[in-house]
PDB file of N, CA and C in Angstrom:
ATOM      1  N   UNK A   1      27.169  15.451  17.136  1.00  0.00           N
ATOM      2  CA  UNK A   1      26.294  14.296  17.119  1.00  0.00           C
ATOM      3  C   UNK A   1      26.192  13.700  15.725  1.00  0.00           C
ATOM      4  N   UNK A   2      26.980  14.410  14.881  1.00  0.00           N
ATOM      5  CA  UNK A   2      26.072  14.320  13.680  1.00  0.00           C
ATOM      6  C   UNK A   2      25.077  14.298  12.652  1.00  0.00           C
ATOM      7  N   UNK A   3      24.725  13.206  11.544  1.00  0.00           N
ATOM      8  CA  UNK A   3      23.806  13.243  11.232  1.00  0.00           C
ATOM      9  C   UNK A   3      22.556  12.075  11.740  1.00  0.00           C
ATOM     10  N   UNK A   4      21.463  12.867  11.075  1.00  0.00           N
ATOM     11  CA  UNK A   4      20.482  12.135  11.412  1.00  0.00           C
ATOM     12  C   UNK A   4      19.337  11.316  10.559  1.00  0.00           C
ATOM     13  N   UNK A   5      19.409  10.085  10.271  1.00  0.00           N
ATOM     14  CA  UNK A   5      19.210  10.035   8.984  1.00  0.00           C
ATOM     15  C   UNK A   5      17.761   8.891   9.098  1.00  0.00           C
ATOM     16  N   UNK A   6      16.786  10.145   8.583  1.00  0.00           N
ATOM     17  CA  UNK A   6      15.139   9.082   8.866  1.00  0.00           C
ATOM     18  C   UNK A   6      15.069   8.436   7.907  1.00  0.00           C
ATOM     19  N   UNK A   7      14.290   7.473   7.654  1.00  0.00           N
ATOM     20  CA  UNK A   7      13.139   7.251   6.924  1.00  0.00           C
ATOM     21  C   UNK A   7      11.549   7.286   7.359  1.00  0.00           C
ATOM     22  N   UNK A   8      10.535   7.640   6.571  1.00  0.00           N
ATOM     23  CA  UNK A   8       9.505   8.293   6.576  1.00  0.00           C
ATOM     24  C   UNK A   8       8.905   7.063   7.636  1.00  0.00           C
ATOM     25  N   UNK A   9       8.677   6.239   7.914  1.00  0.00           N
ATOM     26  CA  UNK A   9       7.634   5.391   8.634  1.00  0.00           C
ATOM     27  C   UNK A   9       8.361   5.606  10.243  1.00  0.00           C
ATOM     28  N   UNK A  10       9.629   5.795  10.759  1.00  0.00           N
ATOM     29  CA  UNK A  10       9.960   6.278  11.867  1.00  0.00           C
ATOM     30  C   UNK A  10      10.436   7.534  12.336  1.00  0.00           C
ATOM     31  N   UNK A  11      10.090   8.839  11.219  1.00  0.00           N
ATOM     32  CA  UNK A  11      10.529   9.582  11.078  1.00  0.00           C
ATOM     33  C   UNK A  11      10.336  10.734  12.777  1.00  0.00           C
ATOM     34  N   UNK A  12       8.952   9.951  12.856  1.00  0.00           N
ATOM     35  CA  UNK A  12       8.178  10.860  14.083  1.00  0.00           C
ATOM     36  C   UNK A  12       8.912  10.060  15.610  1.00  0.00           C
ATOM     37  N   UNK A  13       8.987   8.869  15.336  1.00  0.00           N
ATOM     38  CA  UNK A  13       9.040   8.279  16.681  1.00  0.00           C
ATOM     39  C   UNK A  13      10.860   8.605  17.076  1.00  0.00           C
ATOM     40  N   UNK A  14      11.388   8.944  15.774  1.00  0.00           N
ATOM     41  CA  UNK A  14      13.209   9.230  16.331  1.00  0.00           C
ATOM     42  C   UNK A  14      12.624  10.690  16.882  1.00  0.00           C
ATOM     43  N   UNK A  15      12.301  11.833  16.058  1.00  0.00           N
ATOM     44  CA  UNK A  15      12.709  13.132  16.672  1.00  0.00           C
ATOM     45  C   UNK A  15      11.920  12.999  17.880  1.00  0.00           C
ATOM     46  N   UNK A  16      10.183  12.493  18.566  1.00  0.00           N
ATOM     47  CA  UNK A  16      10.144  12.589  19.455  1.00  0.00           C
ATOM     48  C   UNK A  16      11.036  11.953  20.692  1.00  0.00           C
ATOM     49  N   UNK A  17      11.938  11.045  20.420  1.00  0.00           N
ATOM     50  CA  UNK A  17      13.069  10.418  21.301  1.00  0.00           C
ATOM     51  C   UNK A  17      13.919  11.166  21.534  1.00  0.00           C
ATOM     52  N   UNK A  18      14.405  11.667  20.633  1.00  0.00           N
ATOM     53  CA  UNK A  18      15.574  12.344  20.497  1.00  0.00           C
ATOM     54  C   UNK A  18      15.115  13.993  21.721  1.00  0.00           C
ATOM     55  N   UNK A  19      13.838  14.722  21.023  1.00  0.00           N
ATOM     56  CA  UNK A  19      13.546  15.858  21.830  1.00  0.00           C
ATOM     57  C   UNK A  19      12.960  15.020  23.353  1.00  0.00           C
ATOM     58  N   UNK A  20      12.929  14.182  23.603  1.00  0.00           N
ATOM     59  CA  UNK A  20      12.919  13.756  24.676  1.00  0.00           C
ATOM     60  C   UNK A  20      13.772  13.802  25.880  1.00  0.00           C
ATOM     61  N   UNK A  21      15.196  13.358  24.561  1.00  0.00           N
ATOM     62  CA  UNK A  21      16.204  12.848  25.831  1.00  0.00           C
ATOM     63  C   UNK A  21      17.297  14.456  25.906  1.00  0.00           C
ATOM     64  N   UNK A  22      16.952  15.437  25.682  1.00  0.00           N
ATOM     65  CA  UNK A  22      17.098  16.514  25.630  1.00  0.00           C
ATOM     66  C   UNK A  22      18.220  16.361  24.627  1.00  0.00           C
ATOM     67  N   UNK A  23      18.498  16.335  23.391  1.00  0.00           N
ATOM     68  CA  UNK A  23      18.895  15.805  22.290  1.00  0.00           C
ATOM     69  C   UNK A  23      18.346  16.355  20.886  1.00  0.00           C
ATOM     70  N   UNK A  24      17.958  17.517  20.802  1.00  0.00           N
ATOM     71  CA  UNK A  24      17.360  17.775  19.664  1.00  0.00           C
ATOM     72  C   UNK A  24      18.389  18.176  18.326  1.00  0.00           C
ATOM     73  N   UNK A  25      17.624  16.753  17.618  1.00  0.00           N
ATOM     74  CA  UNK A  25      18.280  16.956  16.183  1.00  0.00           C
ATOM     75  C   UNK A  25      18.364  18.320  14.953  1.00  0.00           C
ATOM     76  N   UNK A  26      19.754  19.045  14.421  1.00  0.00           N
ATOM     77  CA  UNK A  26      20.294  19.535  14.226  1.00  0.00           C
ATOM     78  C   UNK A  26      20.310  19.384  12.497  1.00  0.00           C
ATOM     79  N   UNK A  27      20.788  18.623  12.571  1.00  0.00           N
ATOM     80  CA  UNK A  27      21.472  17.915  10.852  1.00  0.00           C
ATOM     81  C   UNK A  27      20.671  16.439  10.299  1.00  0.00           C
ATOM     82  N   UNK A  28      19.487  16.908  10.221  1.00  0.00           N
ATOM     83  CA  UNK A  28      18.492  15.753   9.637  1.00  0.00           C
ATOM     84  C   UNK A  28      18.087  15.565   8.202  1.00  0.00           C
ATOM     85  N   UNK A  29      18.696  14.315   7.632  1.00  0.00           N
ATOM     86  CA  UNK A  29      18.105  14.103   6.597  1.00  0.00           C
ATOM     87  C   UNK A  29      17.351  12.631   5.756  1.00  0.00           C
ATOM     88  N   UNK A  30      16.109  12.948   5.136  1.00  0.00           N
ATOM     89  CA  UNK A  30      15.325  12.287   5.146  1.00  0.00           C
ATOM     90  C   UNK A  30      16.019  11.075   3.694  1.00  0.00           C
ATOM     91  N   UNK A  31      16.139   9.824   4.151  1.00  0.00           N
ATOM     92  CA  UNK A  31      16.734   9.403   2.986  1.00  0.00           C
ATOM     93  C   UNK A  31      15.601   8.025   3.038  1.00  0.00           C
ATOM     94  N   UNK A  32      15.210   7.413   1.747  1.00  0.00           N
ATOM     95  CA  UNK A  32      14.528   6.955   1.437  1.00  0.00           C
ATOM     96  C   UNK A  32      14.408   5.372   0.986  1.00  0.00           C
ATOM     97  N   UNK A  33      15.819   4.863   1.183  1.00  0.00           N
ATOM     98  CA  UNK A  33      15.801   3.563   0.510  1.00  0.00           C
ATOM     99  C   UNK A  33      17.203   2.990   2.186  1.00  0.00           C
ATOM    100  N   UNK A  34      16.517   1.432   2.222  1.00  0.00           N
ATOM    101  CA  UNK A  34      17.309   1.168   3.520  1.00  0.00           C
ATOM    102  C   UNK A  34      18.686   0.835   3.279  1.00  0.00           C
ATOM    103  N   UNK A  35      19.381   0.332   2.460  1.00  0.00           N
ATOM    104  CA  UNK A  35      20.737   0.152   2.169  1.00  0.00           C
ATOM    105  C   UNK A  35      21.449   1.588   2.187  1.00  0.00           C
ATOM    106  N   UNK A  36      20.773   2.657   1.750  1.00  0.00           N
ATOM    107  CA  UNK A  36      21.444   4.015   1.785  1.00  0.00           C
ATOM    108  C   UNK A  36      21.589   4.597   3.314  1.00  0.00           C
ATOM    109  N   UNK A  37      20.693   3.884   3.615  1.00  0.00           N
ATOM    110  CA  UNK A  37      20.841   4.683   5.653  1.00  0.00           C
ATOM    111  C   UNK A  37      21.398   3.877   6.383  1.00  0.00           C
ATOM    112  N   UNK A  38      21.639   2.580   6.281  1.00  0.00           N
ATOM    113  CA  UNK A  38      22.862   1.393   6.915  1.00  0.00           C
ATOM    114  C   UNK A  38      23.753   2.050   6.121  1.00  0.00           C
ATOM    115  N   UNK A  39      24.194   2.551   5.069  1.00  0.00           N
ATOM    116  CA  UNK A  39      25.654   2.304   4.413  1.00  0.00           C
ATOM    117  C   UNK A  39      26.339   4.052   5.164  1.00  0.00           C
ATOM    118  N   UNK A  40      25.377   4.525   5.058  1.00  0.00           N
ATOM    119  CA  UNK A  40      25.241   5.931   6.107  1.00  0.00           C
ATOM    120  C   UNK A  40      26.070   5.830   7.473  1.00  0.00           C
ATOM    121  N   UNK A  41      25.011   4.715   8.144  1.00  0.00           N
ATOM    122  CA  UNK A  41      25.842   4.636   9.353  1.00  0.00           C
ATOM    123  C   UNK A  41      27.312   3.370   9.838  1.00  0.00           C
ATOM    124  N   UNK A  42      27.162   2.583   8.910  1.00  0.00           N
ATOM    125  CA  UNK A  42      27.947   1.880   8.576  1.00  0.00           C
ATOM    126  C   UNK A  42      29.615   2.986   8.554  1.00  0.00           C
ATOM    127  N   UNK A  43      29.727   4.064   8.207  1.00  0.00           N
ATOM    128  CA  UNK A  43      30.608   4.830   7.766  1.00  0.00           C
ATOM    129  C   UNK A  43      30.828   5.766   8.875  1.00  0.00           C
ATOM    130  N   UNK A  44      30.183   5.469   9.575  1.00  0.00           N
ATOM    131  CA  UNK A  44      29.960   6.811  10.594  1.00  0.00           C
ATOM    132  C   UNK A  44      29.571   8.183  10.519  1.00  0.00           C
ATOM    133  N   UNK A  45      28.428   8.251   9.679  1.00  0.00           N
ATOM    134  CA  UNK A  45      28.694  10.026   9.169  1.00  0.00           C
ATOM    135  C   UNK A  45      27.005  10.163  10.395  1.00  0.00           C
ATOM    136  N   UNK A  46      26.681   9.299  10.795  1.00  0.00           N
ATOM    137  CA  UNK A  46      25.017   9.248  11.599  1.00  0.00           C
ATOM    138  C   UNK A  46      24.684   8.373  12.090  1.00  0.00           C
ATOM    139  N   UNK A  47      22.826   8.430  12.480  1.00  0.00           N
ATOM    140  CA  UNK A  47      22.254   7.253  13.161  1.00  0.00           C
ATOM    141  C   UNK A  47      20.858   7.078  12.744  1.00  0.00           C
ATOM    142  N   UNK A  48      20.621   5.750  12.688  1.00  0.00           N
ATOM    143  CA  UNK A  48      18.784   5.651  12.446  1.00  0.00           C
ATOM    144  C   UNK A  48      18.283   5.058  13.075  1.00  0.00           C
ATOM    145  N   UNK A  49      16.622   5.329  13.233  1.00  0.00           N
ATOM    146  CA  UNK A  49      16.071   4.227  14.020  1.00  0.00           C
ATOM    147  C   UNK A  49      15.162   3.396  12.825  1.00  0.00           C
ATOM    148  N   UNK A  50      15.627   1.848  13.039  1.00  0.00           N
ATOM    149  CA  UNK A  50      15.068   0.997  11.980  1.00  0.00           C
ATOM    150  C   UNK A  50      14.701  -0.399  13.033  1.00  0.00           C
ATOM    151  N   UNK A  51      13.758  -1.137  12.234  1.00  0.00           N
ATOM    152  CA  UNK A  51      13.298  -2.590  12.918  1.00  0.00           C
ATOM    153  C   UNK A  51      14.268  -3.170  13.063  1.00  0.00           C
ATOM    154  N   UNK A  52      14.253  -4.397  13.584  1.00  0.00           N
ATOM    155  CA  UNK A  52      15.368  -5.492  14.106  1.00  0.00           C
ATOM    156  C   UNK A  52      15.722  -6.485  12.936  1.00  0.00           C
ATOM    157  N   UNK A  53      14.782  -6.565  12.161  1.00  0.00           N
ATOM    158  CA  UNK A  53      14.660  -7.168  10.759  1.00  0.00           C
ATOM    159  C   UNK A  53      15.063  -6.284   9.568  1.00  0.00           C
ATOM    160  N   UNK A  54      15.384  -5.626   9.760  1.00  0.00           N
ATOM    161  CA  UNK A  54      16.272  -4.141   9.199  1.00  0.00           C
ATOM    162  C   UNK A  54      17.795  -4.077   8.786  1.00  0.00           C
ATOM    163  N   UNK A  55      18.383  -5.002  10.429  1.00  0.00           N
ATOM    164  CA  UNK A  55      19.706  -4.843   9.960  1.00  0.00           C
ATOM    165  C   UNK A  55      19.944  -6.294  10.714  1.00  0.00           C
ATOM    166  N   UNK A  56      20.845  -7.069   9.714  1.00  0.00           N
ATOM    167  CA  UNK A  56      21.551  -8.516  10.698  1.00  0.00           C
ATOM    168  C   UNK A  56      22.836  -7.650  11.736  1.00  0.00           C
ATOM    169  N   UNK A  57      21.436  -9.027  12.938  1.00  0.00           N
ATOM    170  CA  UNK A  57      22.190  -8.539  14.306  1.00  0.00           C
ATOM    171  C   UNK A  57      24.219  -9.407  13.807  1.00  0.00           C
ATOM    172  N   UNK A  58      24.607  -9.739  12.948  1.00  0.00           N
ATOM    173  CA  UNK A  58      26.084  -9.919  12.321  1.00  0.00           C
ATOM    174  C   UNK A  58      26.598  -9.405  12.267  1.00  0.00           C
ATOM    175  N   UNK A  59      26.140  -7.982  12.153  1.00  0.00           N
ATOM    176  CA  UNK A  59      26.639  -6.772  11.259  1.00  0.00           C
ATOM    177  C   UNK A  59      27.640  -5.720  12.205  1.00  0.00           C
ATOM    178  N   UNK A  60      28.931  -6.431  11.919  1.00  0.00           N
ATOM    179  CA  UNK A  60      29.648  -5.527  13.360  1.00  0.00           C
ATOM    180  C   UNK A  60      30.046  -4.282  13.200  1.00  0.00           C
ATOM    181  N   UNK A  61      29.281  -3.435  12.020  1.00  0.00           N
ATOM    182  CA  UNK A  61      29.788  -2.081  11.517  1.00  0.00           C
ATOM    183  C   UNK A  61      28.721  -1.058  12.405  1.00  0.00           C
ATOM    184  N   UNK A  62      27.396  -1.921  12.742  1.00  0.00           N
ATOM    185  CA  UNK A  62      26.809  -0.917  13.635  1.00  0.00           C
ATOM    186  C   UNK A  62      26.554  -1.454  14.946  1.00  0.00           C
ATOM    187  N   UNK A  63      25.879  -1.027  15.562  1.00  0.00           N
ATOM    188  CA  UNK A  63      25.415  -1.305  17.134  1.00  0.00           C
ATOM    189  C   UNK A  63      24.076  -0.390  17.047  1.00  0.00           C
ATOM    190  N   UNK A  64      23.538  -1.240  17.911  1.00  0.00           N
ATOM    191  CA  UNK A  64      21.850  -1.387  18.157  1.00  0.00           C
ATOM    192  C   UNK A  64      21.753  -0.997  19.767  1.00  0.00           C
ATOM    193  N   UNK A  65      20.695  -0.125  19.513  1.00  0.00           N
ATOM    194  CA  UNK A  65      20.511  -0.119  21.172  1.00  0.00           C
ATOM    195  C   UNK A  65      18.977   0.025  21.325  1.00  0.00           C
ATOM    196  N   UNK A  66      18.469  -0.056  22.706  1.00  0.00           N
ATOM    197  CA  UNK A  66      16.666  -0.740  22.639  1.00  0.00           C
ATOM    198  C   UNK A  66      16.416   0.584  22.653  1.00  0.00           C
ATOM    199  N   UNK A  67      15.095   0.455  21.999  1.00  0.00           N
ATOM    200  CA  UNK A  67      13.966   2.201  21.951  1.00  0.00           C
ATOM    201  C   UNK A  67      13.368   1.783  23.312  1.00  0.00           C
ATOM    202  N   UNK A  68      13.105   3.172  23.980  1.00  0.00           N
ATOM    203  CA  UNK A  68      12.244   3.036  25.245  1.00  0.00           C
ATOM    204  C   UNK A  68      11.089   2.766  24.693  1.00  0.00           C
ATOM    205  N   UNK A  69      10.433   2.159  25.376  1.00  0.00           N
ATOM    206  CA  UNK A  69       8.888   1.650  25.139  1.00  0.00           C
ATOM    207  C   UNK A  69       7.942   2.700  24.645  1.00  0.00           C
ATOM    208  N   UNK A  70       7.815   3.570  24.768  1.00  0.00           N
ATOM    209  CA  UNK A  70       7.077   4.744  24.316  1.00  0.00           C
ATOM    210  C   UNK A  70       7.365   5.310  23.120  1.00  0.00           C
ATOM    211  N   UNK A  71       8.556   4.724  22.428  1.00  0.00           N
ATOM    212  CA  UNK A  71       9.012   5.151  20.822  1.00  0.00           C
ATOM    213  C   UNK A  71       9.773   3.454  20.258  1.00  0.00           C
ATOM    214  N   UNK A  72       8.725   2.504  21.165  1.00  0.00           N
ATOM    215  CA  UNK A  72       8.395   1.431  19.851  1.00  0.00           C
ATOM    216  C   UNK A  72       7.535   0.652  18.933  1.00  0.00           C
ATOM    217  N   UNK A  73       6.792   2.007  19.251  1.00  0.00           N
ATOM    218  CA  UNK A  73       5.248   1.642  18.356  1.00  0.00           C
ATOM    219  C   UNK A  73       5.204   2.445  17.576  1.00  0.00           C
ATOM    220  N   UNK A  74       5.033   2.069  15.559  1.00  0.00           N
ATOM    221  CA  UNK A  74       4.323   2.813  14.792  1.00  0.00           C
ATOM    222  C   UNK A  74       2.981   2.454  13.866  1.00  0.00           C
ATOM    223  N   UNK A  75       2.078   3.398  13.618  1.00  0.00           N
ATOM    224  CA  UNK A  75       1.294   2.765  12.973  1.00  0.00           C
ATOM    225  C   UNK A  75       1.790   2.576  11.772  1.00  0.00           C
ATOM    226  N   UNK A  76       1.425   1.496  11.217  1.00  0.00           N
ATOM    227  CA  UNK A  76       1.582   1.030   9.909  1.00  0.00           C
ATOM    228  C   UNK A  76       0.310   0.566   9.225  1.00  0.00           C
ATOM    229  N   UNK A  77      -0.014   0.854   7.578  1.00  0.00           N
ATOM    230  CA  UNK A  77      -1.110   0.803   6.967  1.00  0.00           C
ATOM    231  C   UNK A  77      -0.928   0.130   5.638  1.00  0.00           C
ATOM    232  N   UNK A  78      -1.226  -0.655   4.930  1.00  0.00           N
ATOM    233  CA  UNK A  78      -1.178  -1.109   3.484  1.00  0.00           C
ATOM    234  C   UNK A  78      -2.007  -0.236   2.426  1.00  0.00           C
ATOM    235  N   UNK A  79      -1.519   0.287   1.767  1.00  0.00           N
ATOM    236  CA  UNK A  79      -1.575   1.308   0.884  1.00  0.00           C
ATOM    237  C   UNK A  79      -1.942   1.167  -0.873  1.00  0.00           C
ATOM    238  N   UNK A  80      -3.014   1.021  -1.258  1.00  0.00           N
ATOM    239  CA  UNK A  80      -2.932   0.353  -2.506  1.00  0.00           C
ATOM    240  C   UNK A  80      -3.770   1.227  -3.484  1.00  0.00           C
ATOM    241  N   UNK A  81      -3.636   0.823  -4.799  1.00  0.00           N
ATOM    242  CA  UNK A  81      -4.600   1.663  -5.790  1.00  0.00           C
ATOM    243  C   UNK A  81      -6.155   0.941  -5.548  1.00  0.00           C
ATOM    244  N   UNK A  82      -7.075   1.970  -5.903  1.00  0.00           N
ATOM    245  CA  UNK A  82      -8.576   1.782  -5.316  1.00  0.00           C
ATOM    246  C   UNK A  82      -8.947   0.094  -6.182  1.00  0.00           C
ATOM    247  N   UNK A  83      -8.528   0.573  -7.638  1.00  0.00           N
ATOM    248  CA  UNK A  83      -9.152  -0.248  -8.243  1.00  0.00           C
ATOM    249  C   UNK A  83      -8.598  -2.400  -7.494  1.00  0.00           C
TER     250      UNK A  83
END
């Protein structure tokens, strides 16, 4: 299957998909910046789950396929210093 390559804001909603579809990831690693996890799968060495605004639907090095409805919601929060 390869690798599996998160980033932290969908990190939960891939492995619960993945242990869903009786698919449990093996070779996971957490990489942190989005050009490094397109250029990842771009090459074929894995797969991620990222927004639609993530990658141009142009881009004929990958293919997109829909999240079931139950792993396309995350919370998201704005995060700032107090002051």
């Amino acid at each position: 299957m390869g690798y599996v390559f998160i980033g932290l804001p969908f990190s939960a909603s891939l492995e619960d998909w993945l242990h869903g579809a009786g698919s449990a990831p093996t070779n996971i690693v957490e990489i942190r910046t989005l050009e490094t996890m397109l250029n990842c799968v771009r090459v074929k060495i894995g797969y991620t789950l990222l927004t639609n605004l993530a990658v141009a639907v142009s881009d004929d090095r990958v293919r997109a396929h829909t999240v079931p409805e139950q792993y396309r919601f995350a919370t998201t929060r704005l995060v700032c210093q107090k002051e």
